[in-house]
N, C-alpha and C. Protein backbone atom coordinates (compact mmCIF):
# COMPACT_ATOMS: atom_id res chain seq x y z
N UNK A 1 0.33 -21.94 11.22
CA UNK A 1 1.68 -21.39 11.29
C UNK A 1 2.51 -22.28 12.21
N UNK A 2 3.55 -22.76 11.87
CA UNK A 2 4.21 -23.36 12.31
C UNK A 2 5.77 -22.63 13.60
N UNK A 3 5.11 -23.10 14.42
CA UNK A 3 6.09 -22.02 15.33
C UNK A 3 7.63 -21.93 15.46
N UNK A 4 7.97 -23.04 15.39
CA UNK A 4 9.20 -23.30 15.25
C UNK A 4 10.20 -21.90 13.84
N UNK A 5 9.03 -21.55 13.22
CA UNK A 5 9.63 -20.96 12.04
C UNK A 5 10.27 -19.46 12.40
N UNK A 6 9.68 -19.33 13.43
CA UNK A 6 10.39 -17.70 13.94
C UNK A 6 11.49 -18.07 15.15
N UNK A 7 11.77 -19.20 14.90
CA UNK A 7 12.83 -19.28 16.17
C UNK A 7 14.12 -18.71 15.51
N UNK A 8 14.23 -18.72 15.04
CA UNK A 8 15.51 -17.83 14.72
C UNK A 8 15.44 -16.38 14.87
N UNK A 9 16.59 -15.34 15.40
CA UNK A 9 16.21 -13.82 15.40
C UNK A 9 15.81 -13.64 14.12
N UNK A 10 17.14 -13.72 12.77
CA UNK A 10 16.79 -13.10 11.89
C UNK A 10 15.31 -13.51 10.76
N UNK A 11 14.44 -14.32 11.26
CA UNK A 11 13.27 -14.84 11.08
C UNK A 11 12.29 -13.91 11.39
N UNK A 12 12.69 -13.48 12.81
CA UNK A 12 11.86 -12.79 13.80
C UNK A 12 11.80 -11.46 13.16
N UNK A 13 12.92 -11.19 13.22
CA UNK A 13 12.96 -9.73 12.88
C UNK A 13 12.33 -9.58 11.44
N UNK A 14 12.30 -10.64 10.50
CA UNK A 14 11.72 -10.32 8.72
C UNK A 14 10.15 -9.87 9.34
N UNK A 15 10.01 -11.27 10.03
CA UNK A 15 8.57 -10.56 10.32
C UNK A 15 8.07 -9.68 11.23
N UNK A 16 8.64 -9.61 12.28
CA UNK A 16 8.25 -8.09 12.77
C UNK A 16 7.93 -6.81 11.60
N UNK A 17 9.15 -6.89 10.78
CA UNK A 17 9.25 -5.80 10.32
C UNK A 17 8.02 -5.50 9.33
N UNK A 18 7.58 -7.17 8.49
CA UNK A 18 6.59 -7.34 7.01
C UNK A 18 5.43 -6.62 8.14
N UNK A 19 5.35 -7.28 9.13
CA UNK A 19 4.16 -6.75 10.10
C UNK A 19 3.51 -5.61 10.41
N UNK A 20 4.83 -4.52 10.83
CA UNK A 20 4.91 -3.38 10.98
C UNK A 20 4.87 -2.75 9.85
N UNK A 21 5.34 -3.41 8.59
CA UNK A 21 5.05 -2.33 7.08
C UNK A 21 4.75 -3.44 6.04
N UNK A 22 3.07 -3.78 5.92
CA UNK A 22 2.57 -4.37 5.57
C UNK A 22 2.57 -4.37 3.80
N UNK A 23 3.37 -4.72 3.03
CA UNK A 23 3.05 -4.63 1.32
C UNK A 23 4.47 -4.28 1.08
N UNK A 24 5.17 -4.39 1.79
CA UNK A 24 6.67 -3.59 1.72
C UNK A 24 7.31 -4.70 0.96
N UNK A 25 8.18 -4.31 -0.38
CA UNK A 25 8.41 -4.76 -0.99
C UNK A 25 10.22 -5.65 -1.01
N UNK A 26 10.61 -6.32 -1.37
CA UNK A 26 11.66 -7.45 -1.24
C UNK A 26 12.76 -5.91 -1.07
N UNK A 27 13.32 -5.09 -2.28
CA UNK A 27 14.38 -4.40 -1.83
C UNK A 27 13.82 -3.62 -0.65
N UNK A 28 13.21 -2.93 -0.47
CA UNK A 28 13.23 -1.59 0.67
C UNK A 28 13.37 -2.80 2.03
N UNK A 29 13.24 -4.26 2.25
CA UNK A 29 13.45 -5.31 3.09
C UNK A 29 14.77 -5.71 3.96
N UNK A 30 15.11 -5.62 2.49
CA UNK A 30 16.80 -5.71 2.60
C UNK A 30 17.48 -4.71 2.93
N UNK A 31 16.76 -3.67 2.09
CA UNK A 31 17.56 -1.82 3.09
C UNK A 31 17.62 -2.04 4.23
N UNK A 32 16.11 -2.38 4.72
CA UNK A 32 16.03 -1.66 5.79
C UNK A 32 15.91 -2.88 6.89
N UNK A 33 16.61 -3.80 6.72
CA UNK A 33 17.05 -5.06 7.64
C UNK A 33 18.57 -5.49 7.60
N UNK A 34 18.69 -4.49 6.62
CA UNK A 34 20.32 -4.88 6.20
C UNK A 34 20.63 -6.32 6.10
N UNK A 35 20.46 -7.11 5.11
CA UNK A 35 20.55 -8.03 5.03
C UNK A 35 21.02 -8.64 3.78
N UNK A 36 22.22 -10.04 3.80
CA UNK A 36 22.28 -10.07 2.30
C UNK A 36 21.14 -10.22 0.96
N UNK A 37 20.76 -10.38 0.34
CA UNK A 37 19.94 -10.38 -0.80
C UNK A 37 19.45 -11.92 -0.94
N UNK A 38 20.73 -13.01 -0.59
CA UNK A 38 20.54 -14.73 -0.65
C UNK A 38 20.09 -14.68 0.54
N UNK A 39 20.60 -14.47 1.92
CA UNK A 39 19.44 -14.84 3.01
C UNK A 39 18.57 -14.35 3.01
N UNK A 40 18.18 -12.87 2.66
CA UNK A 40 16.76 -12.55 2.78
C UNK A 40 15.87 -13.08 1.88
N UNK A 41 16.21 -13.30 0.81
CA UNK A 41 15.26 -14.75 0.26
C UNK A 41 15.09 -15.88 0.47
N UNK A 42 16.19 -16.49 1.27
CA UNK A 42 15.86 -17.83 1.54
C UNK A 42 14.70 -17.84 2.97
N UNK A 43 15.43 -16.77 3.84
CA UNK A 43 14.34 -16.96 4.92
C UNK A 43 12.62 -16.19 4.12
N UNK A 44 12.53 -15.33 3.50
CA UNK A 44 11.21 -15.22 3.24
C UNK A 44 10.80 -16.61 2.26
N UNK A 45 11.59 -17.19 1.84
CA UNK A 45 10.87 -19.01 0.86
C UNK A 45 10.26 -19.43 2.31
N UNK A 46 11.43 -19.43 3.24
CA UNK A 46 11.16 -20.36 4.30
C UNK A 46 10.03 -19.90 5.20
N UNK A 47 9.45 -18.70 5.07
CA UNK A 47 8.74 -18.42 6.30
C UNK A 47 7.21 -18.23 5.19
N UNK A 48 7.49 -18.29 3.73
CA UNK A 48 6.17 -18.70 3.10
C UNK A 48 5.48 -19.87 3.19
N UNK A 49 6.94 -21.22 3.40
CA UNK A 49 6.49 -22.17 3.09
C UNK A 49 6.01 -22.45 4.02
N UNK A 50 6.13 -22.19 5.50
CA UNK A 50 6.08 -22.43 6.67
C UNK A 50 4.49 -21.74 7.29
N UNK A 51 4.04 -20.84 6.06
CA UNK A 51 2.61 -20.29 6.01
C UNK A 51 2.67 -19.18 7.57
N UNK A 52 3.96 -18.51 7.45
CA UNK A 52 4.04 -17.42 8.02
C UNK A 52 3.62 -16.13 7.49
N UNK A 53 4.18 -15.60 6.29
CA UNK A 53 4.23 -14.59 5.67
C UNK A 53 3.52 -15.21 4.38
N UNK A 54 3.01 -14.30 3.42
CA UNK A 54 2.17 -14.30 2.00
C UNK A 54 3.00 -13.22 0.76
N UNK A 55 3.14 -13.62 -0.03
CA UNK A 55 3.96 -13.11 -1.41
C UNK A 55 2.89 -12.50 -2.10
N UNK A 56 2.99 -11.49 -2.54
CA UNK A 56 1.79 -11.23 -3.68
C UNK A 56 2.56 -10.33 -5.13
N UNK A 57 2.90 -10.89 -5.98
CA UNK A 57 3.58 -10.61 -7.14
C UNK A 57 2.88 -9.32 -7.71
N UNK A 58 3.59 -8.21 -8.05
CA UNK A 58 2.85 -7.03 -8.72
C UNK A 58 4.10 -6.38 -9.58
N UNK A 59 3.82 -6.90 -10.84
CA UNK A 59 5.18 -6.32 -11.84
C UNK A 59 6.33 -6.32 -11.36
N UNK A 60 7.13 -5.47 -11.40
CA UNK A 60 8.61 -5.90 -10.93
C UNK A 60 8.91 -5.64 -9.37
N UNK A 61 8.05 -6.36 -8.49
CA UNK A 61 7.77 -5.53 -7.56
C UNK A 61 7.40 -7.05 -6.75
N UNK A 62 7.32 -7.55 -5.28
CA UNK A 62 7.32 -8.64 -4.83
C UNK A 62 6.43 -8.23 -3.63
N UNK A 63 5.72 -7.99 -3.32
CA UNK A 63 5.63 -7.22 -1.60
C UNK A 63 4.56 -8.20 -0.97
N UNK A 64 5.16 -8.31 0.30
CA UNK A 64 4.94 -9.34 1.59
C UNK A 64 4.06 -8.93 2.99
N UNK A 65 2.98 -9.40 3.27
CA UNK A 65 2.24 -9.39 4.10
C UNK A 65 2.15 -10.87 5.06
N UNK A 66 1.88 -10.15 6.40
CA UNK A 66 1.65 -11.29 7.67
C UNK A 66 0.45 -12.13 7.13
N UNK A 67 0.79 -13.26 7.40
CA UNK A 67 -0.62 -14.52 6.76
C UNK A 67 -2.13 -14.34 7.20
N UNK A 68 -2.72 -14.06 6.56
CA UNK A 68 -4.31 -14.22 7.61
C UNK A 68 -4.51 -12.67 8.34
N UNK A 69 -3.82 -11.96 7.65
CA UNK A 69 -4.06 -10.36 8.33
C UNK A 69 -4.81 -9.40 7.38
N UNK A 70 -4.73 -10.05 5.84
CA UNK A 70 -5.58 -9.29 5.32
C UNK A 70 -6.27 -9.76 4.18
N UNK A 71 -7.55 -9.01 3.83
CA UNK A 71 -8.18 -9.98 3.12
C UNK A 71 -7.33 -8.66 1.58
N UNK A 72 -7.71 -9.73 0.36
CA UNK A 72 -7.37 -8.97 -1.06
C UNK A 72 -7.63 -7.69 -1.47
N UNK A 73 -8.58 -6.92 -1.10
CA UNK A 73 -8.54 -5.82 -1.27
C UNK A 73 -7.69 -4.74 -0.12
N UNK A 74 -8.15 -5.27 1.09
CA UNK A 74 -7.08 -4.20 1.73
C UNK A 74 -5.27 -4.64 1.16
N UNK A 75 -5.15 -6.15 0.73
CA UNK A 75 -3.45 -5.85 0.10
C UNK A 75 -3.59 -5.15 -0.74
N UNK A 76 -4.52 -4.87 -1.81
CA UNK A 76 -4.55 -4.01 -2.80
C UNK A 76 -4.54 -2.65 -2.31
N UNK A 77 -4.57 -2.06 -1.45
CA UNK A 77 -4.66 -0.75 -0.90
C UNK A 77 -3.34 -0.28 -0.56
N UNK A 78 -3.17 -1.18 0.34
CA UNK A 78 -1.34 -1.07 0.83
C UNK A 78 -0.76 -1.14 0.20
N UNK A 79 -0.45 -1.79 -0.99
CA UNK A 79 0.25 -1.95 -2.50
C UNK A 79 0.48 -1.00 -2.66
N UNK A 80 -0.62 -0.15 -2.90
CA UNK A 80 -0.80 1.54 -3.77
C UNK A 80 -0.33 2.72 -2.51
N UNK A 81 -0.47 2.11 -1.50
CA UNK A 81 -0.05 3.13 -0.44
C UNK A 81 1.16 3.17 -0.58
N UNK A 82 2.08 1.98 -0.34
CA UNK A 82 3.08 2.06 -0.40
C UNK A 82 4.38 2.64 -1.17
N UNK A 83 3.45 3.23 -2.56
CA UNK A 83 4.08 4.32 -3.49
C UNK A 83 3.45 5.46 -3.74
N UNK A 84 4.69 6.71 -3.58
CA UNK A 84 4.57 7.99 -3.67
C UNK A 84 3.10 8.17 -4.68
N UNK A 85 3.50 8.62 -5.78
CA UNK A 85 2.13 8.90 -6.48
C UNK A 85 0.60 8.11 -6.27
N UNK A 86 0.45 7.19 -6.02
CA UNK A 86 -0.63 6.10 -5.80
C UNK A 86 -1.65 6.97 -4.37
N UNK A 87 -0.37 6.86 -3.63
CA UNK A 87 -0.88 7.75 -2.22
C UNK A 87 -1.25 8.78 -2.39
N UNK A 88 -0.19 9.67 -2.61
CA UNK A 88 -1.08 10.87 -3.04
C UNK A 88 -2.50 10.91 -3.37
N UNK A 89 -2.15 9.85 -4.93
CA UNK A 89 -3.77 10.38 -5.59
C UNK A 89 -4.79 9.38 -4.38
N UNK A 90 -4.93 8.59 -3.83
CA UNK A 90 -5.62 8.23 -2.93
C UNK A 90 -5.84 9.23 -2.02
N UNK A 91 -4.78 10.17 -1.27
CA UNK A 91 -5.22 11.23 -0.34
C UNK A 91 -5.57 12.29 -0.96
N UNK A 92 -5.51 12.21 -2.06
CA UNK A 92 -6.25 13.63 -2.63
C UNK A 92 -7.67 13.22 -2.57
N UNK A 93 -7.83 11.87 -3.48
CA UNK A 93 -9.47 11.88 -3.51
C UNK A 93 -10.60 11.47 -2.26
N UNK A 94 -9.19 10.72 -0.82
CA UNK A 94 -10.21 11.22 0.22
C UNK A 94 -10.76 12.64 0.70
N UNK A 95 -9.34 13.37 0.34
CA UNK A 95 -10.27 14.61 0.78
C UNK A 95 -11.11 15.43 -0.37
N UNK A 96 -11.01 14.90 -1.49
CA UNK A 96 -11.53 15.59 -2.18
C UNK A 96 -12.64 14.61 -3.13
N UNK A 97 -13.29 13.92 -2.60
CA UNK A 97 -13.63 12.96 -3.54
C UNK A 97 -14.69 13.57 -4.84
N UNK A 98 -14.95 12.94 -5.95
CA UNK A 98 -15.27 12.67 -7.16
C UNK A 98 -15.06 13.89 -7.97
N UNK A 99 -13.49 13.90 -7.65
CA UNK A 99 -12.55 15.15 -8.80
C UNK A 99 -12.65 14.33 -9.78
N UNK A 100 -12.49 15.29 -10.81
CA UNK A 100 -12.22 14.99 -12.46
C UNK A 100 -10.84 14.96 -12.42
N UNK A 101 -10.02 14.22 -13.48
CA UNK A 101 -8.94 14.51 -13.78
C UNK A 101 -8.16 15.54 -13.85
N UNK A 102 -8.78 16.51 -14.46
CA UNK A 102 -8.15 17.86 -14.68
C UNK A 102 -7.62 18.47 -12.63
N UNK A 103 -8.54 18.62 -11.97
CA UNK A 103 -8.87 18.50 -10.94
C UNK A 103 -7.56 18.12 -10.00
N UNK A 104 -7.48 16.75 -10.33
CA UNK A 104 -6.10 15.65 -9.63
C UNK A 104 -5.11 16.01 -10.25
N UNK A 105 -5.28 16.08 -11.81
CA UNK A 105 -3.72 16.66 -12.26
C UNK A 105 -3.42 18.21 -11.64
N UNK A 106 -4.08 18.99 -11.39
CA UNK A 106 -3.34 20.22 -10.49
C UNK A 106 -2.50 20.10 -9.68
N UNK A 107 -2.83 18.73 -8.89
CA UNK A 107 -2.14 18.96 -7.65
C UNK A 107 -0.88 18.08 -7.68
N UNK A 108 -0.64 17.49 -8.71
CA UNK A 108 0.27 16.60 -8.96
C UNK A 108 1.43 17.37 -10.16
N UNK A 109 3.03 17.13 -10.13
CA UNK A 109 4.01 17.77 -11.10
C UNK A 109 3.99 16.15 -12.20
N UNK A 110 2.94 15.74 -12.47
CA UNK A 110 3.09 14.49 -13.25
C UNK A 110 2.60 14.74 -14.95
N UNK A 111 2.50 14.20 -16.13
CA UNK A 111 2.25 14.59 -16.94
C UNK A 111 0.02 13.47 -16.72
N UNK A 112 -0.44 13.93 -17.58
CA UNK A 112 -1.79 13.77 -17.86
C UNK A 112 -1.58 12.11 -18.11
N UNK A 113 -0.36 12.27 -18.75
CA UNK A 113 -0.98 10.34 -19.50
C UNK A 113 -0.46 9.44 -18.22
N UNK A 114 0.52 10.36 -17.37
CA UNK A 114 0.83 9.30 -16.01
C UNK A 114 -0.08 9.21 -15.17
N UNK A 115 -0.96 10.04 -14.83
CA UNK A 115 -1.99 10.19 -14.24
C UNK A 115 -2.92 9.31 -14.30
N UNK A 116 -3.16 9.34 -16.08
CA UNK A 116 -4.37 8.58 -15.85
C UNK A 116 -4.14 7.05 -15.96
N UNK A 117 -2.35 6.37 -15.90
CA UNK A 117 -1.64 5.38 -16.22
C UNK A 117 -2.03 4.90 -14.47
N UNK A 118 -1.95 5.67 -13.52
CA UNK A 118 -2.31 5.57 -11.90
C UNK A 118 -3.78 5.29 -11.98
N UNK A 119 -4.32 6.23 -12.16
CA UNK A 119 -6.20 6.17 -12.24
C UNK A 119 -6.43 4.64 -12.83
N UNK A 120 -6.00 4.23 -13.81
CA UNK A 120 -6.39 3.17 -14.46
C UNK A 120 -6.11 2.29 -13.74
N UNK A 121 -4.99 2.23 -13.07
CA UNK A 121 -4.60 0.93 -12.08
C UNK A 121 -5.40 0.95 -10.72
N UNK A 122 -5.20 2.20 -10.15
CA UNK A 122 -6.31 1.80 -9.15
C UNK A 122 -7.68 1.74 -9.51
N UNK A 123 -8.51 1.98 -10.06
CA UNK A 123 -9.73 1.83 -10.53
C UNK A 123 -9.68 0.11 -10.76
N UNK A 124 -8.82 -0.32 -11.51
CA UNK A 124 -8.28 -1.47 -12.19
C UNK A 124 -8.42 -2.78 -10.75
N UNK A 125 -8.09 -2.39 -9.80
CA UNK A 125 -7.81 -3.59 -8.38
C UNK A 125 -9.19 -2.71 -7.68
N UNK A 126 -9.90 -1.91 -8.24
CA UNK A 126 -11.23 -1.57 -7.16
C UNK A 126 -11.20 -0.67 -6.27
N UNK A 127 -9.88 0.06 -5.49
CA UNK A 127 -9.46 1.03 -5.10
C UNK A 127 -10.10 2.08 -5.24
N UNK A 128 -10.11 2.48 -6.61
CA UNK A 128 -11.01 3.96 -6.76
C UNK A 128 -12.16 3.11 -7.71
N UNK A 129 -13.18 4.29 -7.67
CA UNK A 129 -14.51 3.83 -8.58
C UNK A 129 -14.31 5.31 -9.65
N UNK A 130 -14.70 5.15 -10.73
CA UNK A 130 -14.76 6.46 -11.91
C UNK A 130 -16.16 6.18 -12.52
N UNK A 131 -17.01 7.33 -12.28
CA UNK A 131 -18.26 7.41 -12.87
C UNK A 131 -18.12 8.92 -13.78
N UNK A 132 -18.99 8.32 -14.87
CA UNK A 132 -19.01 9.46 -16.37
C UNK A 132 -19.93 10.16 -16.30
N UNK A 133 -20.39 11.41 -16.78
CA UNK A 133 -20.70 12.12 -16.77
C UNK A 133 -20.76 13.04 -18.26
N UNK A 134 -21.10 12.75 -19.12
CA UNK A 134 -21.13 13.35 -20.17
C UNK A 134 -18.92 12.61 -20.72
N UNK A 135 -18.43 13.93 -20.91
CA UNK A 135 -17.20 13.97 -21.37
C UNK A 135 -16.49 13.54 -20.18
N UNK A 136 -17.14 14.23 -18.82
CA UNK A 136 -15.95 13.98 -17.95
C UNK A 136 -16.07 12.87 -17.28
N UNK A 137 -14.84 12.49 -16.44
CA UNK A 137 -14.70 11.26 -15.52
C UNK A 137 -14.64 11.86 -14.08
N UNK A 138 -15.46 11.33 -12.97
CA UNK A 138 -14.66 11.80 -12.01
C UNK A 138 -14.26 10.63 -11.08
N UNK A 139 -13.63 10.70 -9.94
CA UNK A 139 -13.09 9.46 -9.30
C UNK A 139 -13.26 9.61 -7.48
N UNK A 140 -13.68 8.43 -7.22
CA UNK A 140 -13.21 8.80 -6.00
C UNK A 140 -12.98 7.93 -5.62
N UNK A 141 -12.31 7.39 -3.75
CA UNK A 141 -12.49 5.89 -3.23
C UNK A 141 -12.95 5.00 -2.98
N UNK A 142 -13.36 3.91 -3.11
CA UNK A 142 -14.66 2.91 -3.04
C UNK A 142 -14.91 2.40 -1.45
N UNK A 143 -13.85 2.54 -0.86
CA UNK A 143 -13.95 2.10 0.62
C UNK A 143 -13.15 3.10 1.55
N UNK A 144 -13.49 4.37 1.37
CA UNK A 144 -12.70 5.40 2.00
C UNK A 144 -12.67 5.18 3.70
N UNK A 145 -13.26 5.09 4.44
CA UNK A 145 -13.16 4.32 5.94
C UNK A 145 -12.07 3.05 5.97
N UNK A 146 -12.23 2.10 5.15
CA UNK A 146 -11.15 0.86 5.08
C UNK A 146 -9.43 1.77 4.60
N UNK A 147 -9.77 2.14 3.80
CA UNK A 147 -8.61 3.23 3.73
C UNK A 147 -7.93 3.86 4.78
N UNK A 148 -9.17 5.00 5.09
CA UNK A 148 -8.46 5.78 6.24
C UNK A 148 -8.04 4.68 7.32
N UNK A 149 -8.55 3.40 7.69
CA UNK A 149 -8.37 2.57 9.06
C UNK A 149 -6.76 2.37 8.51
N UNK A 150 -6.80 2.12 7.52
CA UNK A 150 -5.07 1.38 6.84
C UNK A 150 -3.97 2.32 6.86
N UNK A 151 -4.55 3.31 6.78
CA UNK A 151 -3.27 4.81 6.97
C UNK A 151 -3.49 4.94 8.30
N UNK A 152 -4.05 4.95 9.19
CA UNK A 152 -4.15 5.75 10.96
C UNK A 152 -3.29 4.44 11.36
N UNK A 153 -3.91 2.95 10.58
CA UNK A 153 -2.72 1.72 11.71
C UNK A 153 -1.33 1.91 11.33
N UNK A 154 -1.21 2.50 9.91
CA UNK A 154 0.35 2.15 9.80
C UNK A 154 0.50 3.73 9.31
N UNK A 155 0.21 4.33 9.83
CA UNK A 155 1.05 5.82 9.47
C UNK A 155 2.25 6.06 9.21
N UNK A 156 2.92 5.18 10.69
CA UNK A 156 4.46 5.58 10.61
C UNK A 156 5.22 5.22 9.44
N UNK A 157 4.57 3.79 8.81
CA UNK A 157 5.53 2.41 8.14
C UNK A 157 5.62 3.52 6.98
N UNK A 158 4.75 4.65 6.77
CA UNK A 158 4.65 5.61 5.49
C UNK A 158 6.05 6.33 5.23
N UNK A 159 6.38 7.06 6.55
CA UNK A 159 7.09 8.07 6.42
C UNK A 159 6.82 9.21 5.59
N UNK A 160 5.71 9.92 5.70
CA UNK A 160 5.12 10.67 4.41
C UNK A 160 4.41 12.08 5.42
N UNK A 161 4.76 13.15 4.88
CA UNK A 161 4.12 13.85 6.17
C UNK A 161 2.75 14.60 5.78
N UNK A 162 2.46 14.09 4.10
CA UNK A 162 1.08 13.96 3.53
C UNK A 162 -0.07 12.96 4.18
N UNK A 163 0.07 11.88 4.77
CA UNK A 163 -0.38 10.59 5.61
C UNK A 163 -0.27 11.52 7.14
N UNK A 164 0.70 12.44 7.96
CA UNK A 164 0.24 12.34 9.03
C UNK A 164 -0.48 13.85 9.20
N UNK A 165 -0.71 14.60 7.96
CA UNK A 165 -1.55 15.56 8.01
C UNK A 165 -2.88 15.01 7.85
N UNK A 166 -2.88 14.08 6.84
CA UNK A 166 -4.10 13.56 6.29
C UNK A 166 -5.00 12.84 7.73
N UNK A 167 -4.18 11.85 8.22
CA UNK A 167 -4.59 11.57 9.94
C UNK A 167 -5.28 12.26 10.85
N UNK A 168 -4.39 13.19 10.90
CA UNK A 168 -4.72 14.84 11.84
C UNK A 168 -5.87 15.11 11.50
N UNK A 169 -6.14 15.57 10.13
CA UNK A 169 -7.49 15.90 9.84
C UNK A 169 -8.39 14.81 10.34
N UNK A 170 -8.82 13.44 9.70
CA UNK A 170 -9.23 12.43 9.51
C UNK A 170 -9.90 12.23 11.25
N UNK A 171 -9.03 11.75 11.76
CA UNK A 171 -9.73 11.44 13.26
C UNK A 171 -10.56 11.88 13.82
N UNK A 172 -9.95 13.18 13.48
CA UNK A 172 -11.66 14.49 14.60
C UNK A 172 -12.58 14.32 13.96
N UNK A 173 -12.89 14.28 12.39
CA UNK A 173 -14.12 13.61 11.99
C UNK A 173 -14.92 12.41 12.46
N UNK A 174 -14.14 11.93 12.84
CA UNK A 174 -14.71 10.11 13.11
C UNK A 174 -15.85 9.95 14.74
């Protein structure tokens, strides 16, 4: 990492912030740095090229992590954390692990085929594991500890008050 690259505030501040909310994607960046749309891209080119920050492309979707902070599967975690439904079904199946579908769709106002449009993707990056059972599927997390460590460090970056119940519980176990 080249140091010179955070000498600027508004440098400083991109990355403080990618830091503090790790997978956070190009718009919610700009919300929430207030920033035009041309500089906040030019300084995140500049602080990639500069092997500060890391890009990881996911459909229409761009989201940015500190260099050397995480290995591929925990970005794959934060990815999915970082959106409403994904989380959920991740905090459902920590606390509830190897529900069936039917099961997860209760607790969700989503239809069945979105559900299992989520299930498929996280299963899909390794996130969740789904083992069969005759007809049914059930699911749960494959690294539920690496998980919970990724929600207790960045609880706040959530804003979700499903994540700081889920916490609450979570710790006194440990």
């Amino acid at each position: 990492m080249e140091s010179s690259a955070l000498d600027l505030e508004c440098r400083k501040r991109i990355f403080e912030f990618v830091s503090a909310h790790p997978g956070v994607h190009f718009r919610e960046l700009q919300r929430q740095l207030d920033l035009p749309v041309g500089a906040l891209d030019y300084h995140l080119k500049y602080l990639e090229r500069h092997e500060v920050l890391v890009s990881r492309a996911e459909g229409h979707y761009t989201r940015y992590y500190a260099r050397d902070r995480f290995d591929p599967a925990s970005k794959a975690v934060l990815s999915f954390l970082r959106q409403d439904l994904p989380r959920g079904i991740i905090l459902f199946l920590l606390q509830n692990p190897k529900s069936a579908h039917g099961a997860i769709l209760e607790n969700f106002t989503v239809t069945g085929a979105t559900l299992s449009y989520h299930l498929k993707r996280l299963c899909g990056e390794g996130v969740l594991s789904v083992a069969r059972d005759g007809r049914e599927s059930t699911y749960e997390v494959v690294d539920p500890d690496k998980v919970a460590d990724l929600l207790i460090t960045y609880r706040r970056s959530f804003l979700d008050e499903l994540v700081e119940s889920f916490v609450a519980a979570w710790v006194p176990r440990r």
